[in-house]
PDB file of N, CA and C in Angstrom:
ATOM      1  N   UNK A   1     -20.552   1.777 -12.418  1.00  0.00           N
ATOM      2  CA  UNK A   1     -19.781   2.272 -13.551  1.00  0.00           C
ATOM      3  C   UNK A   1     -20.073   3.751 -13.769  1.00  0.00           C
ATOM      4  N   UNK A   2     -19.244   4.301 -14.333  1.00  0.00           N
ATOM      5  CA  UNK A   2     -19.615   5.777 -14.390  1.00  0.00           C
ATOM      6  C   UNK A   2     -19.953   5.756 -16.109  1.00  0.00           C
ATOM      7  N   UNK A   3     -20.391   7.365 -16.324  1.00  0.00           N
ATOM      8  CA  UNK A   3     -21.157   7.485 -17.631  1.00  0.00           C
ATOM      9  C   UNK A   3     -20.180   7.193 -18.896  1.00  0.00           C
ATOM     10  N   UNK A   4     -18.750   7.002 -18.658  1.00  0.00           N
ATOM     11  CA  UNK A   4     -17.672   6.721 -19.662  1.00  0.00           C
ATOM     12  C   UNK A   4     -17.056   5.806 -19.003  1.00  0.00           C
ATOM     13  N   UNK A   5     -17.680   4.295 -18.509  1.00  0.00           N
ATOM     14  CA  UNK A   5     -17.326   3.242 -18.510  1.00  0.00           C
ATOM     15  C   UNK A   5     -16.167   2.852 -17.356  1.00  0.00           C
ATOM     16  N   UNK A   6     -15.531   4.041 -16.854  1.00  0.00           N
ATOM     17  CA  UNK A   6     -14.715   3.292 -15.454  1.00  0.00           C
ATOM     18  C   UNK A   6     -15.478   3.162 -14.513  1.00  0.00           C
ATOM     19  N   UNK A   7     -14.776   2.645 -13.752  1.00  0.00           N
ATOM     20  CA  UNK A   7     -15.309   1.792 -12.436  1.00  0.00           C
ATOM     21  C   UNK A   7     -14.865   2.671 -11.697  1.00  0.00           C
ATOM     22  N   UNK A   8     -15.960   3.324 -10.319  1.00  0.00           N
ATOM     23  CA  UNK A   8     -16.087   4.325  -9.463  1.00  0.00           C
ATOM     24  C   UNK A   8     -16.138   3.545  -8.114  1.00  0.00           C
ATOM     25  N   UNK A   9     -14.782   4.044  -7.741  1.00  0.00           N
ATOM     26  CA  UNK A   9     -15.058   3.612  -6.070  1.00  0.00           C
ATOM     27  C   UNK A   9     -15.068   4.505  -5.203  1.00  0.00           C
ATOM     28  N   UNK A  10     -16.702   4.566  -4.827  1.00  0.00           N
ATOM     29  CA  UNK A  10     -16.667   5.675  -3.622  1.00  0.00           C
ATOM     30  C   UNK A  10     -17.785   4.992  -2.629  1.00  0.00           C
ATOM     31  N   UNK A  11     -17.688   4.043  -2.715  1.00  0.00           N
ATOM     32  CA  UNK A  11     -17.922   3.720  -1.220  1.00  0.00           C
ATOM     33  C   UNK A  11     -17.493   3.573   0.189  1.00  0.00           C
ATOM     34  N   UNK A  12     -17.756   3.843   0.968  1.00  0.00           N
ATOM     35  CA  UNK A  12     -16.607   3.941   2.394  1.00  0.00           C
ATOM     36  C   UNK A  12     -16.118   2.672   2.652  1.00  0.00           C
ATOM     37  N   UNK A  13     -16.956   1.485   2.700  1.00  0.00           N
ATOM     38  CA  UNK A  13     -16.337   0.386   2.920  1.00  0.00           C
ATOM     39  C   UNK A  13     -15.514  -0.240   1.960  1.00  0.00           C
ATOM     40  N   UNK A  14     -15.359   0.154   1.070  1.00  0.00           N
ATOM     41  CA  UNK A  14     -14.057  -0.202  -0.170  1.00  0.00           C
ATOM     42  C   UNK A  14     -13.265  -0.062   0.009  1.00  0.00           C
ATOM     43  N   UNK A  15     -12.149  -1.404  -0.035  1.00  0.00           N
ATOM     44  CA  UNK A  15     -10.714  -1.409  -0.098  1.00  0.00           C
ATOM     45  C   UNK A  15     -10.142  -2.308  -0.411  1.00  0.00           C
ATOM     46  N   UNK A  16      -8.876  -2.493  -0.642  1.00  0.00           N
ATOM     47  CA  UNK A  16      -8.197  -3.583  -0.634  1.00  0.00           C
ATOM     48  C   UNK A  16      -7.775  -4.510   0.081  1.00  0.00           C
ATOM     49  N   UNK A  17      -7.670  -5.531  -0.226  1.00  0.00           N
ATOM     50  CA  UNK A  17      -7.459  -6.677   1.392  1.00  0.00           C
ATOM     51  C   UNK A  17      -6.086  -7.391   0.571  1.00  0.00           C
ATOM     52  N   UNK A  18      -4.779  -7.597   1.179  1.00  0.00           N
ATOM     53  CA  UNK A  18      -3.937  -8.346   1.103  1.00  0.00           C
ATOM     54  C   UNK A  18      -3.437  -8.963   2.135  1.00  0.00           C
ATOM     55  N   UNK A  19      -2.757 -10.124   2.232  1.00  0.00           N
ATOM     56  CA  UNK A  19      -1.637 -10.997   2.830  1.00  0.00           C
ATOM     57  C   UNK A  19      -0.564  -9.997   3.225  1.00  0.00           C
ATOM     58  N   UNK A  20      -0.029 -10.165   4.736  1.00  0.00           N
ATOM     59  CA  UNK A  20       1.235  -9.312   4.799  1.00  0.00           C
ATOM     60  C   UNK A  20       2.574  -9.534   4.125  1.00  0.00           C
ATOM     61  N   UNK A  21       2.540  -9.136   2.581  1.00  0.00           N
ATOM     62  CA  UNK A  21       2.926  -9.497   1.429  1.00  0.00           C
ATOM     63  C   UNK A  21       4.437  -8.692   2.028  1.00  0.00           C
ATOM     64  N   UNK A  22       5.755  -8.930   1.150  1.00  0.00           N
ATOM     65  CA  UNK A  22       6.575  -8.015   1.060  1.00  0.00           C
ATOM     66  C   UNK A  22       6.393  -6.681   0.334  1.00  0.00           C
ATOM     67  N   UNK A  23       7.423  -5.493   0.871  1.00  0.00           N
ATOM     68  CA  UNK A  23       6.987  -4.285  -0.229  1.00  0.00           C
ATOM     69  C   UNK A  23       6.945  -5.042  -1.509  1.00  0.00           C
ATOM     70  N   UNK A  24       8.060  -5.043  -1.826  1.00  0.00           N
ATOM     71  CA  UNK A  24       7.997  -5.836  -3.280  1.00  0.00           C
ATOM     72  C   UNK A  24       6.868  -6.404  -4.396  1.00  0.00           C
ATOM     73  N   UNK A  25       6.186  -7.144  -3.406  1.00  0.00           N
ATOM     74  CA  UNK A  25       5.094  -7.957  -3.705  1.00  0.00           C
ATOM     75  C   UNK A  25       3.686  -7.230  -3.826  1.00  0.00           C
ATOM     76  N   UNK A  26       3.546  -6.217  -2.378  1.00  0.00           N
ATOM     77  CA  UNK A  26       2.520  -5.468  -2.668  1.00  0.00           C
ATOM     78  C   UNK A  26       2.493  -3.923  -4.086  1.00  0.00           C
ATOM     79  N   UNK A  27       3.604  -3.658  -4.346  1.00  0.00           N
ATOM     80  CA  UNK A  27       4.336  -2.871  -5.400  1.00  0.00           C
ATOM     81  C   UNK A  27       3.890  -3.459  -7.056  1.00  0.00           C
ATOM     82  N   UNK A  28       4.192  -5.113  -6.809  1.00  0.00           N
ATOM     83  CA  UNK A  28       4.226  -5.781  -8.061  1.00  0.00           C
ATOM     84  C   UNK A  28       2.018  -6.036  -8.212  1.00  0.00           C
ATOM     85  N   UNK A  29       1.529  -6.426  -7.100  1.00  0.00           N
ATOM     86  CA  UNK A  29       0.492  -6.747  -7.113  1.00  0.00           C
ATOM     87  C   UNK A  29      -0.402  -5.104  -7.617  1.00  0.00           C
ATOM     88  N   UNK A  30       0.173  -4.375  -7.356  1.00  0.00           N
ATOM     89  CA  UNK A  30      -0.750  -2.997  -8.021  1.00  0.00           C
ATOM     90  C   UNK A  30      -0.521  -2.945  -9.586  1.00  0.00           C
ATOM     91  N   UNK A  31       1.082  -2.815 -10.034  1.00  0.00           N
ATOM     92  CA  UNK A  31       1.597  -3.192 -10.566  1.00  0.00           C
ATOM     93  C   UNK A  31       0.700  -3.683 -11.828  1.00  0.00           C
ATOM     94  N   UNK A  32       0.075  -5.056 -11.573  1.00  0.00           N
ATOM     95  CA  UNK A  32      -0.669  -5.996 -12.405  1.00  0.00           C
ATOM     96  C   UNK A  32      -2.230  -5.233 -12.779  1.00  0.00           C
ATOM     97  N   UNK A  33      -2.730  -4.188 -11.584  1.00  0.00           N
ATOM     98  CA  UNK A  33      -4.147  -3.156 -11.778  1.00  0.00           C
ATOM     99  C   UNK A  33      -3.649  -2.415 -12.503  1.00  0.00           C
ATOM    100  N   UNK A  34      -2.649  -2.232 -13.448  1.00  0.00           N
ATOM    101  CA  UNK A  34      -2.420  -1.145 -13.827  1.00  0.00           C
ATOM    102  C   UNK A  34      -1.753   0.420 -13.075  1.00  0.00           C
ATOM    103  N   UNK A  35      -1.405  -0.032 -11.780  1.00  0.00           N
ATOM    104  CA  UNK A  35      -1.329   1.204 -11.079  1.00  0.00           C
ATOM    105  C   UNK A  35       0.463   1.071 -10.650  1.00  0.00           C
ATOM    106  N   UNK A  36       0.698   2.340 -10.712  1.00  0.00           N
ATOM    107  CA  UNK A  36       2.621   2.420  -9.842  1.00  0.00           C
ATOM    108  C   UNK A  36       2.148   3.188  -8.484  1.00  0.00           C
ATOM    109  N   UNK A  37       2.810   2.515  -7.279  1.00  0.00           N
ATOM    110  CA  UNK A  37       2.858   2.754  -6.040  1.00  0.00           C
ATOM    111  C   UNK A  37       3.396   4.113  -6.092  1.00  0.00           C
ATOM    112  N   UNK A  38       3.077   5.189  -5.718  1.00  0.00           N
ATOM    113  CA  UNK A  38       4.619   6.375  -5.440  1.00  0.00           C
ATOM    114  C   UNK A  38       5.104   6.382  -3.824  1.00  0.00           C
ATOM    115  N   UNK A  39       3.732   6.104  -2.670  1.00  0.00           N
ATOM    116  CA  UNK A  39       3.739   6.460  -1.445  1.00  0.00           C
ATOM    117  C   UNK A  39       2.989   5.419  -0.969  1.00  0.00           C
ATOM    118  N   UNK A  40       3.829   4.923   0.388  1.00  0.00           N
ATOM    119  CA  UNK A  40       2.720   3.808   1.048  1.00  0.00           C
ATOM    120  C   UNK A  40       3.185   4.552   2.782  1.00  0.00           C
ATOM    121  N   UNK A  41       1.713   4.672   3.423  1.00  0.00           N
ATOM    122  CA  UNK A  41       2.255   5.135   4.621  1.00  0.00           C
ATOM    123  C   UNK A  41       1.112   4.159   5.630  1.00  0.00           C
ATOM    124  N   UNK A  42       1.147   4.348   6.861  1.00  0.00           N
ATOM    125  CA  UNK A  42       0.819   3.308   8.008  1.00  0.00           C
ATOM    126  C   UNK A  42       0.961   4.763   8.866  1.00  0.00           C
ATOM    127  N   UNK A  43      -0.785   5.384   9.499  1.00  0.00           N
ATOM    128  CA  UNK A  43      -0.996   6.101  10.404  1.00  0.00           C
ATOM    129  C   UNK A  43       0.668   7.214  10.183  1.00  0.00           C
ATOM    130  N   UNK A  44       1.256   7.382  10.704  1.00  0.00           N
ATOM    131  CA  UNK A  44       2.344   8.422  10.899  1.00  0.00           C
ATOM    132  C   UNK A  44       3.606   8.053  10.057  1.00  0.00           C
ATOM    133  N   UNK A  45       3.786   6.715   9.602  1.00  0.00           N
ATOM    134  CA  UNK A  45       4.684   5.565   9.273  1.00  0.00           C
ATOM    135  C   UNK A  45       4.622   6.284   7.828  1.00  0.00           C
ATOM    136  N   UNK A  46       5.253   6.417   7.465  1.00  0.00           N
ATOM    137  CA  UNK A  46       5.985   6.216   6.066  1.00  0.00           C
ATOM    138  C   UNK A  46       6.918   5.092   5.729  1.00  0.00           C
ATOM    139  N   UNK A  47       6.325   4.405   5.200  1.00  0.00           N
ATOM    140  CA  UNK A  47       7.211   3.169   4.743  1.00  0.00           C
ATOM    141  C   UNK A  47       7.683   3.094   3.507  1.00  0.00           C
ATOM    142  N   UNK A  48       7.312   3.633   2.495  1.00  0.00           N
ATOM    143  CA  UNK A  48       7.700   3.874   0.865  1.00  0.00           C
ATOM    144  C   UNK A  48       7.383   4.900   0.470  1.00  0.00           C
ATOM    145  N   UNK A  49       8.130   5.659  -0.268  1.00  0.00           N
ATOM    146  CA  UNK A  49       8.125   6.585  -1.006  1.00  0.00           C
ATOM    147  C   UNK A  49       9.268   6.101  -2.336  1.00  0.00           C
ATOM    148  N   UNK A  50       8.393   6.692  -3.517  1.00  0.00           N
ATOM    149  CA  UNK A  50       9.550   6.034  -4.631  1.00  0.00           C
ATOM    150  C   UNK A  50      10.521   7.545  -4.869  1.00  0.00           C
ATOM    151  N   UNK A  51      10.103   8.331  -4.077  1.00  0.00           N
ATOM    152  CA  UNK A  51      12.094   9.235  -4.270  1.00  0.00           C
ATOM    153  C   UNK A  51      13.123   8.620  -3.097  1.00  0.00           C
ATOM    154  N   UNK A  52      12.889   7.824  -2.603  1.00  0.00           N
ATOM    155  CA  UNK A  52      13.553   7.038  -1.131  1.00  0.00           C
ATOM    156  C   UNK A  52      14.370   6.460  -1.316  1.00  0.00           C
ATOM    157  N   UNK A  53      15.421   5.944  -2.885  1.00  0.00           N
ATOM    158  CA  UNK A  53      15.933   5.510  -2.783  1.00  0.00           C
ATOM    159  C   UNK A  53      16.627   4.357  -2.428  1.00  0.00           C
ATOM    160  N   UNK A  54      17.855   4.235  -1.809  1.00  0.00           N
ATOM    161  CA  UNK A  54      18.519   3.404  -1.217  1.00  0.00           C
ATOM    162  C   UNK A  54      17.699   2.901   0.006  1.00  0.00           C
ATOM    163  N   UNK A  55      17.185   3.721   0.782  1.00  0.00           N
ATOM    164  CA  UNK A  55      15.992   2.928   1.713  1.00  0.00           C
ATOM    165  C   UNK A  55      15.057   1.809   1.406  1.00  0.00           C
ATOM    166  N   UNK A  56      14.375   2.852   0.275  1.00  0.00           N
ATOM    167  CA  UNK A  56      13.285   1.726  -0.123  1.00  0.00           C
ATOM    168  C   UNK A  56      14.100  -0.041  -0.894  1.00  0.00           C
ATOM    169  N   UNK A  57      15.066   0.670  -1.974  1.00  0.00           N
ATOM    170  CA  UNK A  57      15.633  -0.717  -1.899  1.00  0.00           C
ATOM    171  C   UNK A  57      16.031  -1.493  -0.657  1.00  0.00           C
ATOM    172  N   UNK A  58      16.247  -1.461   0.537  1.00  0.00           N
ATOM    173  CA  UNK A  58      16.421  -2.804   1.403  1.00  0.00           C
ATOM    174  C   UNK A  58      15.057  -2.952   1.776  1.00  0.00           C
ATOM    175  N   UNK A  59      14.253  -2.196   1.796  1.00  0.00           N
ATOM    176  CA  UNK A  59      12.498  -2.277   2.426  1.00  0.00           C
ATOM    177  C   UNK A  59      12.016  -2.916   1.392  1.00  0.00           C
ATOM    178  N   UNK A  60      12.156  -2.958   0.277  1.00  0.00           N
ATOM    179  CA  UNK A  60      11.444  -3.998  -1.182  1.00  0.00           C
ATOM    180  C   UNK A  60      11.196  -5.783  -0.540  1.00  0.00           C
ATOM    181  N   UNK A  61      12.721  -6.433   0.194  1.00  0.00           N
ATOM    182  CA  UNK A  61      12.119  -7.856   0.686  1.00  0.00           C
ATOM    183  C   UNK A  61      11.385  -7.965   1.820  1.00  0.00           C
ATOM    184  N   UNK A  62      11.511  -6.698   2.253  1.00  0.00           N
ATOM    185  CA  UNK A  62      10.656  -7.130   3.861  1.00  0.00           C
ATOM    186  C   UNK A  62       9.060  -7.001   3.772  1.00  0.00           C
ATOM    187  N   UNK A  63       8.460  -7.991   4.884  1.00  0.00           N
ATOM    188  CA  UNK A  63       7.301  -7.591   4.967  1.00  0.00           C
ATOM    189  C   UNK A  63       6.508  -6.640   5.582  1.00  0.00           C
ATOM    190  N   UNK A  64       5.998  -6.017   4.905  1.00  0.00           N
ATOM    191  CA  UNK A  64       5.144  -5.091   5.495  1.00  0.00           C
ATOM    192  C   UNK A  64       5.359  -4.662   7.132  1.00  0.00           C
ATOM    193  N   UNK A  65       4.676  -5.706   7.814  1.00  0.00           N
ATOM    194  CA  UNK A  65       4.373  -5.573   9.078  1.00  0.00           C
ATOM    195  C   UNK A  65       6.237  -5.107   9.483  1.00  0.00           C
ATOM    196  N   UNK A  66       7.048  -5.804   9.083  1.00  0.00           N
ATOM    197  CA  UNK A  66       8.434  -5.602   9.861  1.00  0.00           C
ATOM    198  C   UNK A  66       8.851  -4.428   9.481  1.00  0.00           C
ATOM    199  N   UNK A  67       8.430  -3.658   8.174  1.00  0.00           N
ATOM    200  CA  UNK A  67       8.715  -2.603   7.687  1.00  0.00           C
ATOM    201  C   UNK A  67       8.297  -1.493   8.920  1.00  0.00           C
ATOM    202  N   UNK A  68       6.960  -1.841   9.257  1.00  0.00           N
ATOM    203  CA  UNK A  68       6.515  -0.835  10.381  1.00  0.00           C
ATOM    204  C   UNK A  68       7.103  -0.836  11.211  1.00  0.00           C
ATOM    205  N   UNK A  69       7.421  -2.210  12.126  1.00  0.00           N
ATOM    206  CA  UNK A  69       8.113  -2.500  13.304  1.00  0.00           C
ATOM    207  C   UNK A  69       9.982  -1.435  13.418  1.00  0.00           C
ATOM    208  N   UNK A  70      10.300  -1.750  12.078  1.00  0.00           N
ATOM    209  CA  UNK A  70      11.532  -0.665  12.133  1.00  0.00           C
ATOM    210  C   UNK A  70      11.506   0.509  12.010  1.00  0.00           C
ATOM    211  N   UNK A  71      10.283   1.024  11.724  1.00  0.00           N
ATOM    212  CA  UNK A  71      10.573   2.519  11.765  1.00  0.00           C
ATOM    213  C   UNK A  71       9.861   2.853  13.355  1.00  0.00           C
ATOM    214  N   UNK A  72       8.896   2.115  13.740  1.00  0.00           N
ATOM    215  CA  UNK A  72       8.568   2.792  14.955  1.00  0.00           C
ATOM    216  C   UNK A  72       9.069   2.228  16.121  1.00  0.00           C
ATOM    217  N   UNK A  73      10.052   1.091  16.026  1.00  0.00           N
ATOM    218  CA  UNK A  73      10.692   0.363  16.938  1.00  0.00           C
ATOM    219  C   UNK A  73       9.456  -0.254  18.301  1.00  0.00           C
ATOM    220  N   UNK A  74       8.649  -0.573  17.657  1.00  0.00           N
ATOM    221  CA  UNK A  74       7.450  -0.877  18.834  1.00  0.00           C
ATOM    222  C   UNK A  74       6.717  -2.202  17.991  1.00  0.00           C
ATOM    223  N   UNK A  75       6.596  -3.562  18.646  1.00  0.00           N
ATOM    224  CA  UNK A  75       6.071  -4.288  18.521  1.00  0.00           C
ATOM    225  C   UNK A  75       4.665  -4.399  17.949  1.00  0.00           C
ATOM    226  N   UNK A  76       3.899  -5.109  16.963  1.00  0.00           N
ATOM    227  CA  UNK A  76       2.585  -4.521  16.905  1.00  0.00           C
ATOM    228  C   UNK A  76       1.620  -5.244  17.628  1.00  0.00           C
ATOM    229  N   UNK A  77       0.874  -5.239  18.351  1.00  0.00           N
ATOM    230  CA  UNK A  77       0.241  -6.161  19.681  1.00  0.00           C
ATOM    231  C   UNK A  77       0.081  -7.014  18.593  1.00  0.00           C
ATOM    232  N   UNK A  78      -0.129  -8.602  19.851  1.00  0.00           N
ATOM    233  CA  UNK A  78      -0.779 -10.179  19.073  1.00  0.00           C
ATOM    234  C   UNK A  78      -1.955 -10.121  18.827  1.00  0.00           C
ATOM    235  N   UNK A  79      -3.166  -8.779  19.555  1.00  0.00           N
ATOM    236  CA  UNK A  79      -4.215  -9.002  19.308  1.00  0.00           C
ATOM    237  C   UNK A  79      -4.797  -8.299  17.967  1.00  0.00           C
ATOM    238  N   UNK A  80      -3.375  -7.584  17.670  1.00  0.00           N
ATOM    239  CA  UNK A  80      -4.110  -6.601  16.044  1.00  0.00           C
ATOM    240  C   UNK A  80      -4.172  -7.650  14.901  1.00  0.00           C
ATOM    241  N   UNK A  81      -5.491  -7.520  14.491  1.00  0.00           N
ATOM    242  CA  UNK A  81      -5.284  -8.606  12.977  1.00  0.00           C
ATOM    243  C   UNK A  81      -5.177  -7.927  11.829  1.00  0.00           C
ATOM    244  N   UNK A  82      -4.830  -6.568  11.825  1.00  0.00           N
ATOM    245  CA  UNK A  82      -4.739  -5.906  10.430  1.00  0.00           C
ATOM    246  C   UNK A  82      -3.842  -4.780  10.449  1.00  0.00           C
ATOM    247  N   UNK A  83      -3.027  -3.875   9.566  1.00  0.00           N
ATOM    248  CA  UNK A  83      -2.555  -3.236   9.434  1.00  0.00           C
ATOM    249  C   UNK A  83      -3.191  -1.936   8.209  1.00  0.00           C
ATOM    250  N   UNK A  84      -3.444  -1.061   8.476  1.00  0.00           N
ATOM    251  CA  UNK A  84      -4.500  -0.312   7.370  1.00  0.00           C
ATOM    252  C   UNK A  84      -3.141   0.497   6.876  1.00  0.00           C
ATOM    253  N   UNK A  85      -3.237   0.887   5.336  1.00  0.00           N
ATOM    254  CA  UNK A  85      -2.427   1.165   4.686  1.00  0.00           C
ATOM    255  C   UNK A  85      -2.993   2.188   4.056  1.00  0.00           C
ATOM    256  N   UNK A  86      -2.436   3.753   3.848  1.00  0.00           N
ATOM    257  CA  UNK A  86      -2.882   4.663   2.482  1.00  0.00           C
ATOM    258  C   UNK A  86      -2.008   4.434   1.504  1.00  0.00           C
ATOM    259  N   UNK A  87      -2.237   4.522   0.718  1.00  0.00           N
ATOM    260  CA  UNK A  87      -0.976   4.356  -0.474  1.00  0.00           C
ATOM    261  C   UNK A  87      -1.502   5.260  -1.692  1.00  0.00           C
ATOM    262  N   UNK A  88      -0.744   6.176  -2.592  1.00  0.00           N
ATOM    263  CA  UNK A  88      -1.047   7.045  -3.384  1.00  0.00           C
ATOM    264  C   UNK A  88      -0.351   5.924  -4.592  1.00  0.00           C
ATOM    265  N   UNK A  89      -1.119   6.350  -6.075  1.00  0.00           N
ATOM    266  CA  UNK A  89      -0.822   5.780  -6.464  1.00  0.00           C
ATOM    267  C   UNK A  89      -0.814   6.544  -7.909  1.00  0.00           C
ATOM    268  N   UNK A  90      -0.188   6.324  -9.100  1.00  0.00           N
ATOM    269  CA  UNK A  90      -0.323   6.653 -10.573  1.00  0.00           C
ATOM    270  C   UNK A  90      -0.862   5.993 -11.437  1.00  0.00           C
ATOM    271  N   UNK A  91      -1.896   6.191 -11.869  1.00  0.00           N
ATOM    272  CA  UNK A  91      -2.015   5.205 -13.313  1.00  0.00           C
ATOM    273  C   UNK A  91      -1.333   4.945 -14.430  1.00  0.00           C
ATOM    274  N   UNK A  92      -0.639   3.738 -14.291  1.00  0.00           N
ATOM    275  CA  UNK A  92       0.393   3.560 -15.529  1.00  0.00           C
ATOM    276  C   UNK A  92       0.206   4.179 -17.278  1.00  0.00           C
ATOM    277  N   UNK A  93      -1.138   4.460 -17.459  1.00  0.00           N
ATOM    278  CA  UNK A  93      -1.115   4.436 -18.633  1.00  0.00           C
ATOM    279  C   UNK A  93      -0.793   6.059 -18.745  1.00  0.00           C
ATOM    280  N   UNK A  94      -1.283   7.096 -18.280  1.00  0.00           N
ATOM    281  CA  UNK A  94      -1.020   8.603 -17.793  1.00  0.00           C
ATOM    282  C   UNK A  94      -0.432   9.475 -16.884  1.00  0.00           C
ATOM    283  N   UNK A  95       0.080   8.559 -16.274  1.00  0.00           N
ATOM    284  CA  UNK A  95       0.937   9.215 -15.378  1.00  0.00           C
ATOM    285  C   UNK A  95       0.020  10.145 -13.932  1.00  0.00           C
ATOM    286  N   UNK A  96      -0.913   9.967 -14.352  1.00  0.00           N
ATOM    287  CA  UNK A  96      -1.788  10.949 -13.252  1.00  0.00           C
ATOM    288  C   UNK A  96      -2.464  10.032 -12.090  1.00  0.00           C
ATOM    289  N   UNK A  97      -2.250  10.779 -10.831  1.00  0.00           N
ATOM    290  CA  UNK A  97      -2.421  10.126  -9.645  1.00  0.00           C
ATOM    291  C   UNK A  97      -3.898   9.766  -9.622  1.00  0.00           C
ATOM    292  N   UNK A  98      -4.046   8.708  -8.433  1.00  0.00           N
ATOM    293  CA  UNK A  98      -5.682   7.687  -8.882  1.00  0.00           C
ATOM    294  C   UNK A  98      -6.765   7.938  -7.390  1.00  0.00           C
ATOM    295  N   UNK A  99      -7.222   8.317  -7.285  1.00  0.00           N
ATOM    296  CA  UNK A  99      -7.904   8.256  -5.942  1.00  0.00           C
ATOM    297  C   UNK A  99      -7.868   6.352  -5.550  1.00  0.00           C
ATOM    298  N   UNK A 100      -7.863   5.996  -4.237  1.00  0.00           N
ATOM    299  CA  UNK A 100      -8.009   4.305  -4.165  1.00  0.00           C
ATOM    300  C   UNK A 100      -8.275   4.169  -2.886  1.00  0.00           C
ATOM    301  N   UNK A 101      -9.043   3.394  -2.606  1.00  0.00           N
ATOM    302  CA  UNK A 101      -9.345   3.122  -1.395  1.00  0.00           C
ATOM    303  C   UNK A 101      -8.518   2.520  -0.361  1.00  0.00           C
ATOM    304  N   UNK A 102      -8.334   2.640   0.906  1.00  0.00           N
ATOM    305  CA  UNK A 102      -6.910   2.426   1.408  1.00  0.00           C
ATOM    306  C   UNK A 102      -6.906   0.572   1.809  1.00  0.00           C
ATOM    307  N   UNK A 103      -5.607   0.366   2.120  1.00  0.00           N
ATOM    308  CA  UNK A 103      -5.188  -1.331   1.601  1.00  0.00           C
ATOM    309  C   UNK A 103      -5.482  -2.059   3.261  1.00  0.00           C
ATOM    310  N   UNK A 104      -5.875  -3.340   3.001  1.00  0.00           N
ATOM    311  CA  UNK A 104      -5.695  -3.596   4.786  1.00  0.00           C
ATOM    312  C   UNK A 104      -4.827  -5.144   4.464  1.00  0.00           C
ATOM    313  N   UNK A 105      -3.995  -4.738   5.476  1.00  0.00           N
ATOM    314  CA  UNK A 105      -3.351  -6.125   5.373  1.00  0.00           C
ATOM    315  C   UNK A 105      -3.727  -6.764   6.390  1.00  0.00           C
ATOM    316  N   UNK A 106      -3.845  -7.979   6.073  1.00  0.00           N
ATOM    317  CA  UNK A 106      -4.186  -9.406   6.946  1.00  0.00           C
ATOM    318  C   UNK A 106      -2.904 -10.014   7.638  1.00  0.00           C
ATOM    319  N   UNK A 107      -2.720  -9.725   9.114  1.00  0.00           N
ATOM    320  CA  UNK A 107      -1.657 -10.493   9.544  1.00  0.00           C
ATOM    321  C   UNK A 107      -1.887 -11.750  10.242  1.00  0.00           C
ATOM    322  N   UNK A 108      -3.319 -11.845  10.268  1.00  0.00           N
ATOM    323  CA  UNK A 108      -3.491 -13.385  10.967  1.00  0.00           C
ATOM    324  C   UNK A 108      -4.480 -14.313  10.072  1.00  0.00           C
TER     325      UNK A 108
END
């Protein structure tokens, strides 16, 4: 805890672990921390951005992993079991962006 009571994550091995959820789902699940998604990217991949528009609305039902698969048109091997995610984020209550540790999704 820090000296005014939030919770400090700066450890290297800290992060988030999800299910290869839909955007949607991973959006709504921050959502519930208190936090709004603005940017979710994958190594070079940009997969969400909330000025994106009409994009991001058809990318909201898909899952994750297929989200990647269409922008880089390349299969993701059977032997990868995770997908590592940065995602920038806002704190709902101020509007000001959050440092967070980056997301790993579980595809197997």
């Amino acid at each position: 805890m820090g000296h005014d009571g939030e919770v400090k994550v700066d450890k290297i091995w800290d992060r988030f672990e999800v299910p290869n959820l839909t955007l949607r789902e991973l959006i709504d699940h921050f959502a519930k921390k208190g936090l709004d998604i603005s940017m979710v990217s994958c190594g070079v991949s940009l997969l969400y951005a909330s000025f994106y528009g009409t994009k991001s609305k058809e990318r909201m039902p898909m899952k994750i992993s297929d989200i990647l698969v269409s922008i880089t048109k390349k299969p993701i091997p059977d032997h990868q079991r995770a997908l590592i995610l940065e995602i920038q984020v806002d704190d709902q209550s101020d509007a000001e962006e959050v440092e967070v540790p980056y997301v790993m999704v579980k595809l197997k």
